[in-house]
C-alpha atoms as a PDB file:
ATOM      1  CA  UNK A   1      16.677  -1.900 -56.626  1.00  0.00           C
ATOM      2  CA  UNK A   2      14.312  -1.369 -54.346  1.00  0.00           C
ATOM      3  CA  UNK A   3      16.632  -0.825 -50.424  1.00  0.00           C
ATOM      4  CA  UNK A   4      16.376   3.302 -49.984  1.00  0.00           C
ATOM      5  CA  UNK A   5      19.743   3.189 -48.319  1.00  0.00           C
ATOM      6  CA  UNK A   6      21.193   1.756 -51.460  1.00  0.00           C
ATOM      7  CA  UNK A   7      18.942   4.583 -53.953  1.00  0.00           C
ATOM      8  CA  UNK A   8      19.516   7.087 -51.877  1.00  0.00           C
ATOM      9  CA  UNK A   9      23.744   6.763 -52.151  1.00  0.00           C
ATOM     10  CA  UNK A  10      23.111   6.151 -56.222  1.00  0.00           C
ATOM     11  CA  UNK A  11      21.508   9.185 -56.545  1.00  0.00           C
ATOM     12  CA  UNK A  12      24.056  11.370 -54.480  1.00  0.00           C
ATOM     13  CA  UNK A  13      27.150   9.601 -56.540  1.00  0.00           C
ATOM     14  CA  UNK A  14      24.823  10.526 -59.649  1.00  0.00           C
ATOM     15  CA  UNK A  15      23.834  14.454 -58.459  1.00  0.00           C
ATOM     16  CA  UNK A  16      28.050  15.016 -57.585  1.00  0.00           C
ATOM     17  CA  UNK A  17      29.027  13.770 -60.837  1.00  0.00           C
ATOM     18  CA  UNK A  18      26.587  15.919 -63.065  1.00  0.00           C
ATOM     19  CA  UNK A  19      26.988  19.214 -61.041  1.00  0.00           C
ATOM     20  CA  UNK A  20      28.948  22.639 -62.469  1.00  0.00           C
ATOM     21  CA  UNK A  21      32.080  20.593 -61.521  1.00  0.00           C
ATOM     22  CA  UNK A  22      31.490  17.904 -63.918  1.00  0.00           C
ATOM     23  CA  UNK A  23      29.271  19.698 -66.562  1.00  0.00           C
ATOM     24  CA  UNK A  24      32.369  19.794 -69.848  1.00  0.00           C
ATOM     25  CA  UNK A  25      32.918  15.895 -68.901  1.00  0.00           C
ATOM     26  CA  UNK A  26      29.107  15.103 -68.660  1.00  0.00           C
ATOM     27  CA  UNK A  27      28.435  16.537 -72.076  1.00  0.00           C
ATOM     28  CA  UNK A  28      31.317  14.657 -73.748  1.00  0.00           C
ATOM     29  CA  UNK A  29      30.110  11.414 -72.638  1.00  0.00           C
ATOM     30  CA  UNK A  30      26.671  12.395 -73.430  1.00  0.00           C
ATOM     31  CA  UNK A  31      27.768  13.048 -76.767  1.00  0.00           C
ATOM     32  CA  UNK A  32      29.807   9.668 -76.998  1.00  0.00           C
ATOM     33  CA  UNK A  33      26.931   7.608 -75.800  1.00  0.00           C
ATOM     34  CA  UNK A  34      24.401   9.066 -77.495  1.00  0.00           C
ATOM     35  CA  UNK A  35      26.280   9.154 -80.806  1.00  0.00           C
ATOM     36  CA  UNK A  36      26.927   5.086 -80.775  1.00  0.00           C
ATOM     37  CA  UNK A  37      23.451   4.032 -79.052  1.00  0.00           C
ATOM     38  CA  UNK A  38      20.996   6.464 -81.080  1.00  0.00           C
ATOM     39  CA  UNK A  39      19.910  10.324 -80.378  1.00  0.00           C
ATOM     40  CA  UNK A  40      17.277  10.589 -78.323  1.00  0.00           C
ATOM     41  CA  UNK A  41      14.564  13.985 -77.953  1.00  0.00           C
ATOM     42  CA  UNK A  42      12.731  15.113 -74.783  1.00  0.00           C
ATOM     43  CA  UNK A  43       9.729  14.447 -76.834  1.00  0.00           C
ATOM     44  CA  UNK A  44      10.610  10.460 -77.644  1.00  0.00           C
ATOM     45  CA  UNK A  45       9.014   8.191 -75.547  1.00  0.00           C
ATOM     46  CA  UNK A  46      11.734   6.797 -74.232  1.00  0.00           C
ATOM     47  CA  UNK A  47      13.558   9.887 -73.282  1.00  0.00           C
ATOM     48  CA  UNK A  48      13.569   9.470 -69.374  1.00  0.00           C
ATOM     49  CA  UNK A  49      14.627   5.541 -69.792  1.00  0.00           C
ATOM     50  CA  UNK A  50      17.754   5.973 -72.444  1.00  0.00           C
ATOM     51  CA  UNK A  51      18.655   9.019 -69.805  1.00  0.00           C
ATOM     52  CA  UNK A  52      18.543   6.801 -67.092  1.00  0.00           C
ATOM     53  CA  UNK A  53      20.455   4.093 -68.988  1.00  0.00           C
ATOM     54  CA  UNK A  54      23.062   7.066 -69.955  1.00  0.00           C
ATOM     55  CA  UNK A  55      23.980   7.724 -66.207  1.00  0.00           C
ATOM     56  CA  UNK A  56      24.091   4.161 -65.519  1.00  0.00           C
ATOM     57  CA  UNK A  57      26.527   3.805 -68.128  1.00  0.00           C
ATOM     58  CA  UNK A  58      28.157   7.139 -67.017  1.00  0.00           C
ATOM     59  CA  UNK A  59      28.357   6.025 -63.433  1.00  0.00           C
ATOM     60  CA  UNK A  60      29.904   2.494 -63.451  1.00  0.00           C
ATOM     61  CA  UNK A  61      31.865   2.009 -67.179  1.00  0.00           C
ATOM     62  CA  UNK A  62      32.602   5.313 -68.209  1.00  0.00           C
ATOM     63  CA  UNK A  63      36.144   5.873 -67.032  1.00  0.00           C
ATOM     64  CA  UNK A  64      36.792   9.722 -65.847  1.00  0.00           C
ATOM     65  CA  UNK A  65      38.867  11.909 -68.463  1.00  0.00           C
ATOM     66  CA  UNK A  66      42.488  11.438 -66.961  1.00  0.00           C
ATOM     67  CA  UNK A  67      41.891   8.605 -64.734  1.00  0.00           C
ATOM     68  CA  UNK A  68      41.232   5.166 -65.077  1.00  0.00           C
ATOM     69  CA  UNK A  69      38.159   4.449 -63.391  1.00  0.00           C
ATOM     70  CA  UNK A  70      34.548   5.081 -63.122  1.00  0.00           C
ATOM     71  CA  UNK A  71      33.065   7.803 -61.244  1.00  0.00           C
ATOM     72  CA  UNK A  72      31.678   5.244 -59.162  1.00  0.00           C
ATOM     73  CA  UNK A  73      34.980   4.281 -57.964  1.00  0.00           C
ATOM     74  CA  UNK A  74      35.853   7.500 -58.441  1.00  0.00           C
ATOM     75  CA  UNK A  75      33.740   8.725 -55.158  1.00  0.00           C
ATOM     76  CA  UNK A  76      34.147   5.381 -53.301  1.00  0.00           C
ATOM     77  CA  UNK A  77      38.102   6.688 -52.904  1.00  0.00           C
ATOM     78  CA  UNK A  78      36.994   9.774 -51.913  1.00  0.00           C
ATOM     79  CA  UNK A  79      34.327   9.289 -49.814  1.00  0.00           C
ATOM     80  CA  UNK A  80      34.719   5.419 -48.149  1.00  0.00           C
ATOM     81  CA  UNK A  81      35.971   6.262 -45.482  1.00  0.00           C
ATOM     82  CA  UNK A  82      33.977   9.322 -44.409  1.00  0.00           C
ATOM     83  CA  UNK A  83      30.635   8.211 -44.497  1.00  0.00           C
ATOM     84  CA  UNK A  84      28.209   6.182 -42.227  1.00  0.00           C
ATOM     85  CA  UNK A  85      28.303   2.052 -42.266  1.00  0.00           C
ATOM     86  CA  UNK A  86      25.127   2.031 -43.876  1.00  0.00           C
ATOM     87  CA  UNK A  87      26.181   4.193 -46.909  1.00  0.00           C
ATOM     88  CA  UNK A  88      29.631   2.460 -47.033  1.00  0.00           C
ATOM     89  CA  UNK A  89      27.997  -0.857 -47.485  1.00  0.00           C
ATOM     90  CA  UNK A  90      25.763   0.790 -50.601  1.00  0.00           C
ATOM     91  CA  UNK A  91      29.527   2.338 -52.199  1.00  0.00           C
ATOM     92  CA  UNK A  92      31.313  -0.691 -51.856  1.00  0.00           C
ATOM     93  CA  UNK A  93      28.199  -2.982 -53.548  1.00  0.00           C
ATOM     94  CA  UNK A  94      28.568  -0.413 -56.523  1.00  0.00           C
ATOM     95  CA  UNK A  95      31.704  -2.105 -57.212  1.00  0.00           C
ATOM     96  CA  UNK A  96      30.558  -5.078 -57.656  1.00  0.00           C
ATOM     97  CA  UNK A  97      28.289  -4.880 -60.894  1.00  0.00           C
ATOM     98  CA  UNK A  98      27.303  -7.015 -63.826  1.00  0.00           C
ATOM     99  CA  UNK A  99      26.038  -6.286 -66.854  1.00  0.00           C
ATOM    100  CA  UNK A 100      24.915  -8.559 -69.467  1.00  0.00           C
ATOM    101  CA  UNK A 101      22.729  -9.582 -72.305  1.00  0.00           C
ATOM    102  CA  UNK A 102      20.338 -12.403 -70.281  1.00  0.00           C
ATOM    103  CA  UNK A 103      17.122 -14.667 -71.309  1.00  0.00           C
ATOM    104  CA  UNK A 104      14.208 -14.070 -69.179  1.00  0.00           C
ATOM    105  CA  UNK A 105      13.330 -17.818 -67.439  1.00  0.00           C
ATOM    106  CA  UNK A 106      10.703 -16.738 -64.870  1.00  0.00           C
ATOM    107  CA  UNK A 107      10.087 -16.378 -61.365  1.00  0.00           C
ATOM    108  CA  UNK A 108      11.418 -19.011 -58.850  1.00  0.00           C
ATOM    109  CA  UNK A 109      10.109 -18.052 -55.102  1.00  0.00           C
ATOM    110  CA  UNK A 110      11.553 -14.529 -54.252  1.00  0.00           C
ATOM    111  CA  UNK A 111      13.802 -14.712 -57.469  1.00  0.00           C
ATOM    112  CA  UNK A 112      13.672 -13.679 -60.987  1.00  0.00           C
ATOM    113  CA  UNK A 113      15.899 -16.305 -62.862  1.00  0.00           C
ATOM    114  CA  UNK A 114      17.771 -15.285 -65.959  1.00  0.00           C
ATOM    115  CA  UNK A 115      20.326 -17.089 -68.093  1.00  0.00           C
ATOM    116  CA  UNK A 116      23.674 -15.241 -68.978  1.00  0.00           C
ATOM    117  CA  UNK A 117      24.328 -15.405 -73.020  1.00  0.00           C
ATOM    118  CA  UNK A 118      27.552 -14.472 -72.457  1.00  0.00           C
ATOM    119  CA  UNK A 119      28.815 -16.455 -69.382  1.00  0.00           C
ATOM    120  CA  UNK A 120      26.108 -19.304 -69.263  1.00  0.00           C
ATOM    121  CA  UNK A 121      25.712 -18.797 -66.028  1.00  0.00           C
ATOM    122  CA  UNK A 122      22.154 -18.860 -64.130  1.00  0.00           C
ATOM    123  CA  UNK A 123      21.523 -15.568 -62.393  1.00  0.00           C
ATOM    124  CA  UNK A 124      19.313 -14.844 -59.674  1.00  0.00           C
ATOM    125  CA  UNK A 125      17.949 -11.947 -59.116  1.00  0.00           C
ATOM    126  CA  UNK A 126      15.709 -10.439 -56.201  1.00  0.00           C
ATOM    127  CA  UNK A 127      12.512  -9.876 -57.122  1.00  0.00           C
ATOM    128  CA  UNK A 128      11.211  -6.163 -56.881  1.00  0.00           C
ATOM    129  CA  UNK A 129       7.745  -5.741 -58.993  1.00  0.00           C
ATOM    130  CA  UNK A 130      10.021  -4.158 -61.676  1.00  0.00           C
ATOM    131  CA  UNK A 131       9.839  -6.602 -64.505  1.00  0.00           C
ATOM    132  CA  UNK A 132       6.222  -6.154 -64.558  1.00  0.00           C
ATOM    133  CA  UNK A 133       5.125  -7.276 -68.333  1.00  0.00           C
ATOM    134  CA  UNK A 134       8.098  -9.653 -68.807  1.00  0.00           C
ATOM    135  CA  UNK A 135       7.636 -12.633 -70.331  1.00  0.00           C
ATOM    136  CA  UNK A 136       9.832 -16.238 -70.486  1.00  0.00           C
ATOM    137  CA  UNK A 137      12.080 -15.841 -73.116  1.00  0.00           C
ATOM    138  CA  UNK A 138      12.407 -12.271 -73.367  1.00  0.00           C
ATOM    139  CA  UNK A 139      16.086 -10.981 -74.133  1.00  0.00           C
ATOM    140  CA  UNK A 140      17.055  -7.918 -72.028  1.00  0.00           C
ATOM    141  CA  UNK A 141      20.223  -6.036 -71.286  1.00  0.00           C
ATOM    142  CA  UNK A 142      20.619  -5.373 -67.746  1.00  0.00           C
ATOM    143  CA  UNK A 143      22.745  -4.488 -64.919  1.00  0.00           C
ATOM    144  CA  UNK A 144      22.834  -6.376 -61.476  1.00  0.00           C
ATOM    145  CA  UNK A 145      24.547  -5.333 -58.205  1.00  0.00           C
ATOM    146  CA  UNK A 146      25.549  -7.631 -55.450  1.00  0.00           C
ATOM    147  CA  UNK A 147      24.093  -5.886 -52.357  1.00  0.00           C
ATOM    148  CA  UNK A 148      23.469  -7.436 -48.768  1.00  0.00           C
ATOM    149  CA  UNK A 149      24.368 -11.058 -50.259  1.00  0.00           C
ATOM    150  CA  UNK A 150      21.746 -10.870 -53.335  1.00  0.00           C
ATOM    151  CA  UNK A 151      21.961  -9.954 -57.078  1.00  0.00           C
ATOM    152  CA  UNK A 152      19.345  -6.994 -57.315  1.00  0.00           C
ATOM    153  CA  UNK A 153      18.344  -4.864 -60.429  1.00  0.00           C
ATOM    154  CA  UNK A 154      19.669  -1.571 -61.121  1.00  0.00           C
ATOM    155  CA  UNK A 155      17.635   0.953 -62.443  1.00  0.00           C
ATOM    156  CA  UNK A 156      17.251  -0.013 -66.347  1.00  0.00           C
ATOM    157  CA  UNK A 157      16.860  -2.592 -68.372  1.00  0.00           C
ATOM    158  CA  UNK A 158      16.958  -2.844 -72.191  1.00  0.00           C
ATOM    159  CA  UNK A 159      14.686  -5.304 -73.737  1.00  0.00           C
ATOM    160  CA  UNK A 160      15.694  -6.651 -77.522  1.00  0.00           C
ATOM    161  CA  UNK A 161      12.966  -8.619 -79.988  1.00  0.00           C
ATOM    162  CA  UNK A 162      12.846 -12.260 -78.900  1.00  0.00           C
ATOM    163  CA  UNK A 163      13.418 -13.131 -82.535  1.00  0.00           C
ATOM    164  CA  UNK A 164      16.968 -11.448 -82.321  1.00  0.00           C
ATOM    165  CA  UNK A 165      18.275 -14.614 -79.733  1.00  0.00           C
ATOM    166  CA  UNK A 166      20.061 -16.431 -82.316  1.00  0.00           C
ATOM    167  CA  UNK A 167      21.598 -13.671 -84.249  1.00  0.00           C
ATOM    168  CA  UNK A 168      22.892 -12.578 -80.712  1.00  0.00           C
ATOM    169  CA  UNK A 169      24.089 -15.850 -79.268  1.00  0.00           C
ATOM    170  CA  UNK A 170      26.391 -15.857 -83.113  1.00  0.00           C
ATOM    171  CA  UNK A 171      27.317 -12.536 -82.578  1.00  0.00           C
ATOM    172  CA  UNK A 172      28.618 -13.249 -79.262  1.00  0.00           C
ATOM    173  CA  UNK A 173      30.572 -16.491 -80.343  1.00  0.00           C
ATOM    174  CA  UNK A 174      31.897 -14.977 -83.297  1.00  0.00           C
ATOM    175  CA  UNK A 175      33.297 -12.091 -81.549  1.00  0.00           C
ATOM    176  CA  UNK A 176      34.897 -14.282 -78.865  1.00  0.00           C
ATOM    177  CA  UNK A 177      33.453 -12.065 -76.106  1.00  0.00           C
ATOM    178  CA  UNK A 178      35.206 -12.090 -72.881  1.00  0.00           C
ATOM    179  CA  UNK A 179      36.179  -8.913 -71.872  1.00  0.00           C
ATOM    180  CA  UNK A 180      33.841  -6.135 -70.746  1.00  0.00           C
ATOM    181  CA  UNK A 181      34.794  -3.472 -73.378  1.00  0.00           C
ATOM    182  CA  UNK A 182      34.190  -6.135 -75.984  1.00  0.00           C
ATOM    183  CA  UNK A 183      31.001  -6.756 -74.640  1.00  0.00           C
ATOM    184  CA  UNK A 184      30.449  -3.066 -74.169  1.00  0.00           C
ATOM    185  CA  UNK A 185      30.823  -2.213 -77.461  1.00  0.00           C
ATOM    186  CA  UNK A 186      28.592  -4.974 -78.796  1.00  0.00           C
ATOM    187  CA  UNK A 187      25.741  -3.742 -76.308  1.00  0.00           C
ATOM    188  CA  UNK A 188      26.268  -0.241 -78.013  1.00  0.00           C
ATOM    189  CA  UNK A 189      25.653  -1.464 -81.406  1.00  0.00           C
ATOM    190  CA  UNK A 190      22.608  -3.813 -80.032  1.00  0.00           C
ATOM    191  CA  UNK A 191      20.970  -0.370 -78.705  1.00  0.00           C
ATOM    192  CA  UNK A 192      21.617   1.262 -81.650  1.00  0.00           C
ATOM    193  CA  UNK A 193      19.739  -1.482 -83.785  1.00  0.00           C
ATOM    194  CA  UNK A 194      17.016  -1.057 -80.977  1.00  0.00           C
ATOM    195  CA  UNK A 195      17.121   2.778 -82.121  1.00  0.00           C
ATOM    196  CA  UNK A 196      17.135   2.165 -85.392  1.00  0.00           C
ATOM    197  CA  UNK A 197      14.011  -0.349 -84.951  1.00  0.00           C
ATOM    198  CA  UNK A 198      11.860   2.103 -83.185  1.00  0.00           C
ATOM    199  CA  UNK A 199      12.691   5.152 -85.508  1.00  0.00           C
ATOM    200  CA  UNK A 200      12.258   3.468 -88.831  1.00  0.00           C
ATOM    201  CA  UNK A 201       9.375   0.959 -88.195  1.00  0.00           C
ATOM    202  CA  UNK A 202       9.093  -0.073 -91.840  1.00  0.00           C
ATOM    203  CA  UNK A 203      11.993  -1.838 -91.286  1.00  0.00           C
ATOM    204  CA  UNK A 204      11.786  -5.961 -90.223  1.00  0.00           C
ATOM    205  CA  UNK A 205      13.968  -6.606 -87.004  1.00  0.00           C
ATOM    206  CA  UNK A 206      16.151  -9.267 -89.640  1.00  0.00           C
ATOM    207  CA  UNK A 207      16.853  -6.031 -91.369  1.00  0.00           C
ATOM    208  CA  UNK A 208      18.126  -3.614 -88.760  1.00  0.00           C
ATOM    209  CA  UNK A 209      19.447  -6.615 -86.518  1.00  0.00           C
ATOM    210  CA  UNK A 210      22.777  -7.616 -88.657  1.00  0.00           C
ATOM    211  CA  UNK A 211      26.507  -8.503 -88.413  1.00  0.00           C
ATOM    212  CA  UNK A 212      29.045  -5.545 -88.690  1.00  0.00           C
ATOM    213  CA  UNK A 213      32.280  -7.778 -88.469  1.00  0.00           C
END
């Protein structure tokens, strides 16, 4: 995502919901996603990203302790109807998110053009120079926002081994996948086989890439 207004109101939601106020909650959920997607060190490579995917997670599916929604809706009911137009527009777009395992089909004019595994659907996303290195094909787990009338990338995006497409797709039939926590908790285990795949490279993607159901 690449509109400041829009960054700008993600990172205040994100800085009120990791201050003193929040600190017990944050480290329980840090502890919950971290124990089903892999632990990760500041010293890993991919520290910063699986901490940015954390407070994605945190942010929009991650329902508070006691309530029933996300932080993100959360602050929207406490803040909507104090703040400027601008930053209203950004809190109300965070309530419209997808997230979704999707095939990389390349660029079309402004647009980078994925297709949904688990809907089918074609999405089209505004391009914003952050899928640099992508290729057609590539399977990636990412989240979109509907913002000013156009799917746009969040922060993060996960990308899985290409070969892994067909074990998905099964995965996602045989679980009959059409609720978000379903698909949730399939995109946990699917991170933790990524995990698993980076720490323990002797390993072939067919073997750390299997059915647990």
């Amino acid at each position: 995502m690449t509109d400041t207004a829009f960054k700008k109101t993600y990172e205040r939601v994100g800085r009120f919901f990791t201050r003193t106020g929040y600190l017990e909650e944050l480290g329980r959920a840090k502890n919950t996603y971290f124990e089903r997607s892999g632990k990760v060190f500041e010293d890993d490579p991919s520290f910063e990203h699986q901490m940015s995917m954390f407070l994605e997670w945190y942010l929009f599916d991650r329902n508070l302790e006691g309530l029933s929604i996300p932080p993100i809706r959360v602050y929207y009911l406490m803040f909507g109807e104090k703040v400027e137009a601008e930053e209203l527009e950004s809190l109300k777009s965070m309530q419209r998110t997808v997230r979704s395992l999707c095939v990389y089909q390349g660029s079309k004019g402004n647009h980078e053009v994925f297709e949904d595994m688990v809907s089918g659907e074609v999405r089209r996303i505004e391009k914003d120079g952050s899928l640099m290195g992508l290729n057609r094909g590539d399977l990636v787990d990412l989240r979109m926002v509907s913002f000013k009338d156009e799917w746009h990338f969040c922060d993060t995006i996960q990308v899985h081994p290409r070969q892994t497409k067909d074990f998905i797709a099964k995965e996602i039939k045989k679980r009959s996948i059409t609720k978000p926590e379903q698909l949730n908790d399939f995109l946990f285990e699917l991170s933790h086989m990524k995990w698993k795949k980076e720490h323990y490279q002797h390993l072939s993607v067919e073997q750390v890439y299997k059915s647990s159901v």
